[in-house]
Protein backbone atom coordinates (compact mmCIF):
# COMPACT_ATOMS: atom_id res chain seq x y z
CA UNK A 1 25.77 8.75 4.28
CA UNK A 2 23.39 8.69 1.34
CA UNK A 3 21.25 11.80 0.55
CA UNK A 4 17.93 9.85 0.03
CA UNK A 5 18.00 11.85 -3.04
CA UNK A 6 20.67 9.97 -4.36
CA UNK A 7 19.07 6.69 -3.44
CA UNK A 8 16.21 7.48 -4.99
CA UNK A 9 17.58 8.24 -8.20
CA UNK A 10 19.43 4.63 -8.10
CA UNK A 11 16.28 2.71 -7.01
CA UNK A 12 14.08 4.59 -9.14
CA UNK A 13 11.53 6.07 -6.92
CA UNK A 14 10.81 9.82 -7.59
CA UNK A 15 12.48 13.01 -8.60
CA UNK A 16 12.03 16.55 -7.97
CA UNK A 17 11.51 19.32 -10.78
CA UNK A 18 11.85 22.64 -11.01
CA UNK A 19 8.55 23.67 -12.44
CA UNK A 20 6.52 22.36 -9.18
CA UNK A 21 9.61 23.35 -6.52
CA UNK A 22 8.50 21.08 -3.24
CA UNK A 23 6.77 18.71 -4.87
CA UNK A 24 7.55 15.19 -5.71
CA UNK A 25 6.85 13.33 -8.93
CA UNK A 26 6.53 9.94 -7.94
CA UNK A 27 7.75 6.89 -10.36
CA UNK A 28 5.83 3.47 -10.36
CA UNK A 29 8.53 2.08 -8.02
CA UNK A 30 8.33 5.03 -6.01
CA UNK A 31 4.45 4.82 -5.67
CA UNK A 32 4.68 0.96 -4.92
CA UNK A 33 6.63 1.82 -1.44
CA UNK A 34 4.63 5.01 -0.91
CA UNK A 35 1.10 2.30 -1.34
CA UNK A 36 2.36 -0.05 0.73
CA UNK A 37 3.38 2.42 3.86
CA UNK A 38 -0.56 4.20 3.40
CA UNK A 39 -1.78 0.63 3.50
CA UNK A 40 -0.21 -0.45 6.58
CA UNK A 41 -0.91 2.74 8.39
CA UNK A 42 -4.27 1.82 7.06
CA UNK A 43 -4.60 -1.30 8.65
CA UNK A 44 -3.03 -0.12 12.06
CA UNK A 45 -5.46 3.02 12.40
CA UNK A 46 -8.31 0.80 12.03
CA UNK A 47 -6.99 -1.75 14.92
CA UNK A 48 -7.49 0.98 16.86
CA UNK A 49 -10.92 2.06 16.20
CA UNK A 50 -10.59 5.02 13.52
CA UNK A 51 -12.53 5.59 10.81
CA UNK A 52 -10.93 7.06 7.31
CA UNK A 53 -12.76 9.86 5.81
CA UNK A 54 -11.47 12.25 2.82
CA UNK A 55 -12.33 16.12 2.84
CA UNK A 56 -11.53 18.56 0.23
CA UNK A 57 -8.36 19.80 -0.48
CA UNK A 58 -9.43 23.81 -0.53
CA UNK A 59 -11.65 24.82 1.89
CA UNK A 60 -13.10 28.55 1.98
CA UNK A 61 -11.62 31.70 3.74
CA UNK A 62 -14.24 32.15 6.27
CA UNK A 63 -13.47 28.81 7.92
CA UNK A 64 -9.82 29.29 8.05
CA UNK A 65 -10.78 32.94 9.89
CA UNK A 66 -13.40 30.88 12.07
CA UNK A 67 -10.47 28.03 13.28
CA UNK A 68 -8.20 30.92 13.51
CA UNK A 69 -5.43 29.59 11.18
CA UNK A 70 -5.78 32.42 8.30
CA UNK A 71 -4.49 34.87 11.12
CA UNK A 72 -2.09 32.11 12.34
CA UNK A 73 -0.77 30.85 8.85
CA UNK A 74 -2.55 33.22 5.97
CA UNK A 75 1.50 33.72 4.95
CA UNK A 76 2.49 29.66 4.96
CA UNK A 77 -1.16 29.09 2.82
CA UNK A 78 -1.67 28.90 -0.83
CA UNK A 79 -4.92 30.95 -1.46
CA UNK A 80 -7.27 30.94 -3.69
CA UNK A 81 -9.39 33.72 -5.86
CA UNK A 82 -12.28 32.84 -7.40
CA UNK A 83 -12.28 34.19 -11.48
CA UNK A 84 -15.27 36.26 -13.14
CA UNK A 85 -15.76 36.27 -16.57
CA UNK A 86 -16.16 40.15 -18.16
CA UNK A 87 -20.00 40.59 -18.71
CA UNK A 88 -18.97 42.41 -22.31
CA UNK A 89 -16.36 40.24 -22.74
CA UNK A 90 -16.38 36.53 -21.99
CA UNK A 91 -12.50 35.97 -22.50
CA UNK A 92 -11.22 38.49 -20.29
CA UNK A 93 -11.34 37.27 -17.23
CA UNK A 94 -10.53 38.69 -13.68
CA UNK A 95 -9.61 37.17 -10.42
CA UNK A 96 -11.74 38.60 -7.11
CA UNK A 97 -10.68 38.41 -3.67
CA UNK A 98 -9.20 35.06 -2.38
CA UNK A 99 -12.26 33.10 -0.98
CA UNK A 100 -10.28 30.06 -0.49
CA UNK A 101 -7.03 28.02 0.86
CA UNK A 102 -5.50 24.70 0.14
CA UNK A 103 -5.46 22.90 3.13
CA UNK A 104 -2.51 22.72 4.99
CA UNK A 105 -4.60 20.58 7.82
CA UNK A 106 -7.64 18.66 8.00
CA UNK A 107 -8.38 19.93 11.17
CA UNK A 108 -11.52 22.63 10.10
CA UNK A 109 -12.56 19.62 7.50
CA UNK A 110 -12.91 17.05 10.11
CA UNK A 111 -14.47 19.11 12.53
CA UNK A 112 -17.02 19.98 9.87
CA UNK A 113 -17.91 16.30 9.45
CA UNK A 114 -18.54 16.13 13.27
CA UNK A 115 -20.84 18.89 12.71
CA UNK A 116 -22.64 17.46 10.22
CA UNK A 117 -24.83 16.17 12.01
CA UNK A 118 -26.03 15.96 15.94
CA UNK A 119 -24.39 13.56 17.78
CA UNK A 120 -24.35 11.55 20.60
CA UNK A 121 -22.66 10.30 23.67
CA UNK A 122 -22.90 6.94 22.53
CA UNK A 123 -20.65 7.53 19.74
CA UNK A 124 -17.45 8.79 22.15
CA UNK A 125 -14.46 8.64 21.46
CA UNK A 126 -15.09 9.46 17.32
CA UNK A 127 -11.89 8.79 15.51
CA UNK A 128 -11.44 9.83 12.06
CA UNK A 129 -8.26 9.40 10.15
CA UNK A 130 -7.55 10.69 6.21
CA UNK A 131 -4.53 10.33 4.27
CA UNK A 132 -4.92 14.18 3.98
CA UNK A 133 -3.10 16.03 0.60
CA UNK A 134 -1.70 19.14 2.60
CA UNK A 135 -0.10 22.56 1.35
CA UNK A 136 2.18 24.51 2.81
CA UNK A 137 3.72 27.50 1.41
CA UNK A 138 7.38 27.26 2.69
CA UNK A 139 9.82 29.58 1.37
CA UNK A 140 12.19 28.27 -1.78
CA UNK A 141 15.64 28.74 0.54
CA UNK A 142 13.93 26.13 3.25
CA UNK A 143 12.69 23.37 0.41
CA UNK A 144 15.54 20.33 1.20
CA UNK A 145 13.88 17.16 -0.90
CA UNK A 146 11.23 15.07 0.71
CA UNK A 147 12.51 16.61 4.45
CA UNK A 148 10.75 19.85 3.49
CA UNK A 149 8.42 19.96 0.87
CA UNK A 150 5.41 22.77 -0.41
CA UNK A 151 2.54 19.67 -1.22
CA UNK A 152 2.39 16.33 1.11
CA UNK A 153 0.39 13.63 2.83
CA UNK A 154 -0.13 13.27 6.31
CA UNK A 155 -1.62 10.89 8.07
CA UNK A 156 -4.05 12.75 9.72
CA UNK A 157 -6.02 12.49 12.60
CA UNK A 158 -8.31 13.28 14.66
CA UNK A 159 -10.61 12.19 17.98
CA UNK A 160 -13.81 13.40 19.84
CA UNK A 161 -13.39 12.36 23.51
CA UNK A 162 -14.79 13.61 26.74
CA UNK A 163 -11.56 14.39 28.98
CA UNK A 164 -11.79 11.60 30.93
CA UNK A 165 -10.98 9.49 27.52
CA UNK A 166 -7.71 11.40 27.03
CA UNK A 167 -5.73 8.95 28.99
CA UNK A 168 -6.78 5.78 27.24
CA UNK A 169 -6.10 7.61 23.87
CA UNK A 170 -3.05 8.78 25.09
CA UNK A 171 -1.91 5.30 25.29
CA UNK A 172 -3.54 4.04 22.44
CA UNK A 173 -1.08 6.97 20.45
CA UNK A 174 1.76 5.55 22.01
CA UNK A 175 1.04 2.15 21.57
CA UNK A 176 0.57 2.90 17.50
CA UNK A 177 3.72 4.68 17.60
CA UNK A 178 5.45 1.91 19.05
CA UNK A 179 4.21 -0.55 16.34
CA UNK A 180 4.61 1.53 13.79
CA UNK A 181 8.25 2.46 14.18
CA UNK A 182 9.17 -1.07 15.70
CA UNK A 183 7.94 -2.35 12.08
CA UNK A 184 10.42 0.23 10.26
CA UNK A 185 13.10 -0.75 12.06
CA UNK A 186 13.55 2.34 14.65
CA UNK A 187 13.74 0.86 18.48
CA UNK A 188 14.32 4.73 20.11
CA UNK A 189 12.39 7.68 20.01
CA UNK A 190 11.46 10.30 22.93
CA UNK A 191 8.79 12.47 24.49
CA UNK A 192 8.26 15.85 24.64
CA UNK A 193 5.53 17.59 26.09
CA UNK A 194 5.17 21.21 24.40
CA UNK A 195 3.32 24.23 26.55
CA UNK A 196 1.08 27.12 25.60
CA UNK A 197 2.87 29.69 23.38
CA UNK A 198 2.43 33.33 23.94
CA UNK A 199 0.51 33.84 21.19
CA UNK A 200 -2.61 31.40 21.90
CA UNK A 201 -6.13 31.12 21.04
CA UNK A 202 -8.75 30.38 24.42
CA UNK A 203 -8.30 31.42 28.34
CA UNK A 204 -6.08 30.36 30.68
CA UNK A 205 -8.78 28.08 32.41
CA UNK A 206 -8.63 25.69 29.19
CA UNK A 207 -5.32 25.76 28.85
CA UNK A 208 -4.58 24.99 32.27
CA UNK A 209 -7.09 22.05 31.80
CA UNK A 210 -5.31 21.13 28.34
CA UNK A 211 -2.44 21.31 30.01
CA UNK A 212 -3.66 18.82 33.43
CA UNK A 213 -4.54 16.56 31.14
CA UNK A 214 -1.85 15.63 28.63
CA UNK A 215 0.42 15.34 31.62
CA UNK A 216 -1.37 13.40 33.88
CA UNK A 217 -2.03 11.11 30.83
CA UNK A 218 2.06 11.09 30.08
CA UNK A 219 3.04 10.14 33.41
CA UNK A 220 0.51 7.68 34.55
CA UNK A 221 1.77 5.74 31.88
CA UNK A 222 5.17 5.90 33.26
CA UNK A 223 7.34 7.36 30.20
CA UNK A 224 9.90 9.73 30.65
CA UNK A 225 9.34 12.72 29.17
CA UNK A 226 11.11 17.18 28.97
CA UNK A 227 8.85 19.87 29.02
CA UNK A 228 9.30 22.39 26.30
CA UNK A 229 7.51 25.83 27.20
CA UNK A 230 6.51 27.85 24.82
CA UNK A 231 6.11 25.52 22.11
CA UNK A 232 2.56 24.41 21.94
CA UNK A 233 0.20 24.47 19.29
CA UNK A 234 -2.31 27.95 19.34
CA UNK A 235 -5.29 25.78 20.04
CA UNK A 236 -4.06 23.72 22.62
CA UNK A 237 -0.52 21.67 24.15
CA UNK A 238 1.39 18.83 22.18
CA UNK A 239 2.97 15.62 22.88
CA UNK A 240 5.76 15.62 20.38
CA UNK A 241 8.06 11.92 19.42
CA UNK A 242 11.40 11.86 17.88
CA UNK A 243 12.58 9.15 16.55
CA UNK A 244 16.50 8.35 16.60
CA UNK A 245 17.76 6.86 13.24
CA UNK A 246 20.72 4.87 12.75
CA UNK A 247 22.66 8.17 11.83
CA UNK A 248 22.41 9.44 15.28
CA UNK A 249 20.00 11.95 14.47
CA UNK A 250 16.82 12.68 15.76
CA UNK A 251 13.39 13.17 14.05
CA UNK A 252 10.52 15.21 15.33
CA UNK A 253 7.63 12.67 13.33
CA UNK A 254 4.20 11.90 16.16
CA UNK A 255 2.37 14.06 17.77
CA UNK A 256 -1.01 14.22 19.79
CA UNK A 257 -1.97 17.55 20.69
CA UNK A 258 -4.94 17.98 23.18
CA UNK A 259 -7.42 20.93 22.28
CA UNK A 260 -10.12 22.29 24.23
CA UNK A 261 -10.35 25.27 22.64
CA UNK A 262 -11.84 24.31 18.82
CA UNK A 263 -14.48 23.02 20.69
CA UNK A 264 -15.77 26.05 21.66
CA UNK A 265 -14.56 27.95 18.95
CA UNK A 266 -16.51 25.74 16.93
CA UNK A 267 -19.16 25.18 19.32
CA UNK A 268 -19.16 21.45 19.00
CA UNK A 269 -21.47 19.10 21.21
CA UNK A 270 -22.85 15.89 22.00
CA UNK A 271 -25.88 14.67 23.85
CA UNK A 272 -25.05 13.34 26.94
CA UNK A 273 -26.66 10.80 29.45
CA UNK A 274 -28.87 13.00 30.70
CA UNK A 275 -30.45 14.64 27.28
CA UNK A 276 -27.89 17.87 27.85
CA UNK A 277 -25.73 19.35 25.50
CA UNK A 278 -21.97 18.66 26.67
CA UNK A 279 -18.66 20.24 24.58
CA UNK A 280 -16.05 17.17 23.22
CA UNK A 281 -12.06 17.49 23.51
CA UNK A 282 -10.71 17.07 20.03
CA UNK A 283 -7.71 15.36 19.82
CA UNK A 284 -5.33 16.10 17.02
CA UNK A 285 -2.79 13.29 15.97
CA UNK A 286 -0.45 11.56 13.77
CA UNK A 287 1.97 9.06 13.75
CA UNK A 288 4.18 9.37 10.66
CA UNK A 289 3.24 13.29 9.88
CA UNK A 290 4.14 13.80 6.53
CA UNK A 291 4.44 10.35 4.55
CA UNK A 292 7.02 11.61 2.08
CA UNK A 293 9.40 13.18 4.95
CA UNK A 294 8.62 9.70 6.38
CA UNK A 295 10.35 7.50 3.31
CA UNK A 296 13.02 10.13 3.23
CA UNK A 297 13.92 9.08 7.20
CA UNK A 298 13.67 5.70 5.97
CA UNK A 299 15.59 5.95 2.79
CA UNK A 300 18.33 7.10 4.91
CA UNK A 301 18.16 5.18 7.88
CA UNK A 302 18.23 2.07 6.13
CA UNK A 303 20.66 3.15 3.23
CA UNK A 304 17.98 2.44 0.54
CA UNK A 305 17.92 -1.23 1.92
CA UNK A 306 14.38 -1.52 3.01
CA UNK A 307 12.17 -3.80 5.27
CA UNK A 308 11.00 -6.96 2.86
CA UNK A 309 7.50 -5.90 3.39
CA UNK A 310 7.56 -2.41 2.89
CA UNK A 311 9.84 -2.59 -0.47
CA UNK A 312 8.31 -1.51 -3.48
CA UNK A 313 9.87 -4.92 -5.12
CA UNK A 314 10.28 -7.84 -2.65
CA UNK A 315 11.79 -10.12 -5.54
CA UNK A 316 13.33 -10.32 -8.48
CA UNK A 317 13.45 -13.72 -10.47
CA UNK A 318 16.95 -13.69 -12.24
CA UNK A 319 17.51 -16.93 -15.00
CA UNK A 320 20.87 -17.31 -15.58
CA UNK A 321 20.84 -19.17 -18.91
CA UNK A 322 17.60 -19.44 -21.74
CA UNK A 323 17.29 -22.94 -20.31
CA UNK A 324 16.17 -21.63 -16.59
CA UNK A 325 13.93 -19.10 -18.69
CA UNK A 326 10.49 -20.94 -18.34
CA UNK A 327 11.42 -22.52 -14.87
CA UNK A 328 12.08 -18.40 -13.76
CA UNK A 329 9.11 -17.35 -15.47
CA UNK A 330 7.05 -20.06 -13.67
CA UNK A 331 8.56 -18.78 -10.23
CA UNK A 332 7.47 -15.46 -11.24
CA UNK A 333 3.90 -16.12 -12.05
CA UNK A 334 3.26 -17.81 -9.18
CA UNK A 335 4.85 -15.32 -7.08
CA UNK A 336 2.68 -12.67 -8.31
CA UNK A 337 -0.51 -14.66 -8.03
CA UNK A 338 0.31 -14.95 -4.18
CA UNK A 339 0.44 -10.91 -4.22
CA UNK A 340 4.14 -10.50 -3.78
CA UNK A 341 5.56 -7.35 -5.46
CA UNK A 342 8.33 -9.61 -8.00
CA UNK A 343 9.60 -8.79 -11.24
CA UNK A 344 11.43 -11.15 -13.84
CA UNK A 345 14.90 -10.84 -15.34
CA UNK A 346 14.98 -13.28 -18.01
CA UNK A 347 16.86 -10.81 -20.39
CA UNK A 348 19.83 -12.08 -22.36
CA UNK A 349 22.40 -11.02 -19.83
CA UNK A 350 25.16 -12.10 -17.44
CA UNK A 351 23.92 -13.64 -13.59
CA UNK A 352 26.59 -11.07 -12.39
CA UNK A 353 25.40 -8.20 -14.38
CA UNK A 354 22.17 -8.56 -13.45
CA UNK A 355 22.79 -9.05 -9.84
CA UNK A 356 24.70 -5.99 -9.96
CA UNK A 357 21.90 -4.12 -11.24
CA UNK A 358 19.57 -5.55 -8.82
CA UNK A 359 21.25 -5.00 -5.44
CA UNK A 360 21.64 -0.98 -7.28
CA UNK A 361 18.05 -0.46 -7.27
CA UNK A 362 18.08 -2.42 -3.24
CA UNK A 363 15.46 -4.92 -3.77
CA UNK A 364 16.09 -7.29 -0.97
CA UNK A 365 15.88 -10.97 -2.36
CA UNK A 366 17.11 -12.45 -5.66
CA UNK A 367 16.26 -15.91 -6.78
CA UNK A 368 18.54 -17.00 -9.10
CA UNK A 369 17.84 -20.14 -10.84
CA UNK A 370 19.82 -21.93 -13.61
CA UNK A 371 19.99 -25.22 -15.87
CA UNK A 372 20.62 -27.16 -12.74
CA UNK A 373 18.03 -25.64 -10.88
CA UNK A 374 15.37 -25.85 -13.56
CA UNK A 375 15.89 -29.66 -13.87
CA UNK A 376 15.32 -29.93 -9.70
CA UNK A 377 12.95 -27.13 -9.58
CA UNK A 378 14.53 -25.32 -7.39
CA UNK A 379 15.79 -22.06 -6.62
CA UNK A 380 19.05 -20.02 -5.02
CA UNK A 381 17.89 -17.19 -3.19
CA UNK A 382 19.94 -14.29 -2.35
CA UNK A 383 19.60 -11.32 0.18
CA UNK A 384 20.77 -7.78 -1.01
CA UNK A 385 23.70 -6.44 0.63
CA UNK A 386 25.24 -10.21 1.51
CA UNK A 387 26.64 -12.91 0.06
CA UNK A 388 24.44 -15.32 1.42
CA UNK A 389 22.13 -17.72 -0.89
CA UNK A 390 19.68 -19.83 0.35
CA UNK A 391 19.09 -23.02 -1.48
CA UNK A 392 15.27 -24.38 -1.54
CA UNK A 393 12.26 -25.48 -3.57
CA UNK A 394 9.41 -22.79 -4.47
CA UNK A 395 7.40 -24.02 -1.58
CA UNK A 396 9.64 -23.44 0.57
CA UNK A 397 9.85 -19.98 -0.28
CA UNK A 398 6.03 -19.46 -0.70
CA UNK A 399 5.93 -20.46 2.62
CA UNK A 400 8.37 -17.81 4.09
CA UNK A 401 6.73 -14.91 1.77
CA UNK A 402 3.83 -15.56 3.79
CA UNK A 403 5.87 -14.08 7.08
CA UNK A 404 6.72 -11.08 4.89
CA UNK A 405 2.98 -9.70 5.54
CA UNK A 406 3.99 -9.04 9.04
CA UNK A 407 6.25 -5.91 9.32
CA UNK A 408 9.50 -6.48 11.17
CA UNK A 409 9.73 -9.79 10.38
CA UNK A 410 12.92 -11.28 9.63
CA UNK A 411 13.86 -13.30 6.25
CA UNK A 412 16.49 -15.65 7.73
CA UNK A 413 15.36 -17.45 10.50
């Protein structure tokens, strides 16, 4: 098996340094695949009705005490002081209480956007979504590349419901996570269903509610699910997915956890029918959890060989003599017009050498043209990780590009 480490040292991606330990300094190839997996997500949150919003990425002490997480977390959260100049002496400075945290959520910051204003019935179920920059402050012994990491982004989410919407959200989760992993190539995963913890924020009565309600949703949709007690969030209980890779291993990734008690913490409301006030359920989900944990999973369930569409290059345009140089480089031009992610090889270098090369770094077709095919304008294209070449004109492949916009789709049909 391939640490995805490893494979991202051959394909370029990222690497890891000591002087920010859990953090990763993405390369341009690197941020090409970690674009194009924020833009699908993009595209599949707002099929389903969210809304992406951005908060900022410290957010003062007296929220975390209000939402509870500075007693929860205050040890796993990087805080904050604010710095004073010296009256008498402007370049001494000194450093005062810490008044603030780096997020390691977006829960308190999307809440205070529902705040921001009154709101109505009308506008239930409100589903906001950020590609949230979280912090956590693990310890150095746990870091373990992109599995673990001290800065990431999550796909965060998060919905306003009455409980009688919890169902129909429910399956709207599952029905994203079902897309979403179909499209990366995972076809198992499981449910869990994770149960108040002894250490809890709210009363019984809301939990039990919580509780009533996450199951009910889980079972009237007829998966099979284990209960986990004592593993639920402090605000409220959690549906948990795993995915199962290709490895055999499983991967705790979704999760929609079903809160009653931020609510009232908060002391959110809505204006209902009737002119009343009336308290929301908030909703707290994702689908992918932390992206770069995410493309290390995928890294290693695919062996570095990565869905066309997702790829950070789709093709590479390899010449194998200077005559097939202008042919390539027309190929390549009018690739890249039609938005595919291509790069040119038109260096003065053996077809094998650069084929080598190429299948290395795991981008997943090669065109390879030559004299002959510059004089029929065609092309030979070749998928990484086989031997087979496909023989056709630039139309021809224009016209199956356009299939590589829909994840899971297949090359060779």
């Amino acid at each position: 098996m391939a640490d995805h480490r490893e494979l991202a040292r051959d394909m370029d991606l990222f690497h890891f340094e000591e002087h920010s330990p859990g953090m990763v300094f993405w390369h341009p190839q690197g941020l090409r695949l970690f674009r194009s997996i924020e833009d699908f997500m993009r595209q599949v949150y707002q099929g389903y009705g969210f809304e992406e919003v951005r908060s900022p990425i410290a957010l003062s002490r007296s929220l975390w005490e209000r939402s509870k997480h500075w007693e929860k977390f205050r040890q796993g959260m990087f805080v904050v002081g604010s710095v004073e100049a010296d009256t008498d002496d402007e370049s001494a400075l000194s450093v005062i209480s810490p008044d603030y945290a780096l997020k390691p959520m977006s829960c308190p910051a999307h809440i205070a956007i529902y705040q921001s204003r009154k709101r109505s019935y009308r506008e239930n179920p409100m589903r906001l979504m950020e590609f949230g920059i979280c912090h956590r402050n693990e310890l150095s012994g746990t870091l373990s590349g992109c599995m673990r990491l001290r800065q990431f982004v999550q796909d965060d989410a998060h919905i306003f419901c009455r409980a009688s919407d919890v169902q129909s959200e429910i399956s709207n989760f599952l029905n994203m996570v079902q897309q979403v992993y179909a499209a990366f190539g995972y076809d198992q995963f499981s449910l869990q269903i994770s149960l108040r913890p002894e250490q809890r924020l709210g009363s019984d009565r809301l939990w039990d509610e919580a509780e009533s309600v996450l199951v009910k949703g889980v079972q009237s949709l007829g998966h099979s699910y284990k209960l986990a007690p004592n593993e639920g969030a402090f605000y409220g209980p959690k549906l948990e997915i795993s995915l199962h890779d290709r490895l055999g291993r499983s991967w705790q990734c979704g999760t929609i956890q079903v809160d009653f008690n931020l609510p009232q913490v908060f002391e959110l409301a809505f204006v209902n029918e009737l002119g009343e006030l009336e308290r929301p359920v908030m909703l707290h989900q994702a689908i992918l959890g932390s992206l770069e944990r995410w493309i290390g999973i995928l890294l290693e369930h695919h062996g570095g060989a990565l869905p066309v569409w997702a790829a950070p290059t789709q093709v590479a345009v390899a010449s194998i003599s200077d005559k097939a140089s202008a042919w390539a480089e027309t190929i390549f031009l009018r690739l890249r017009q039609l938005g595919v992610r291509v790069e040119l090889h038109n260096q003065n270098r053996t077809i094998s050498k650069k084929i080598r090369e190429l299948s290395k770094r795991k981008i997943p077709l090669i065109a390879i043209v030559g004299e002959q095919e510059a004089m029929s304008q065609r092309l030979n294209l070749r998928c990484n990780g086989t031997l087979i070449q496909q023989e056709m004109s630039l139309a021809e492949l224009e016209h199956k590009l356009a299939d590589l916009s829909m994840p899971g789709a297949s090359f060779f049909t």
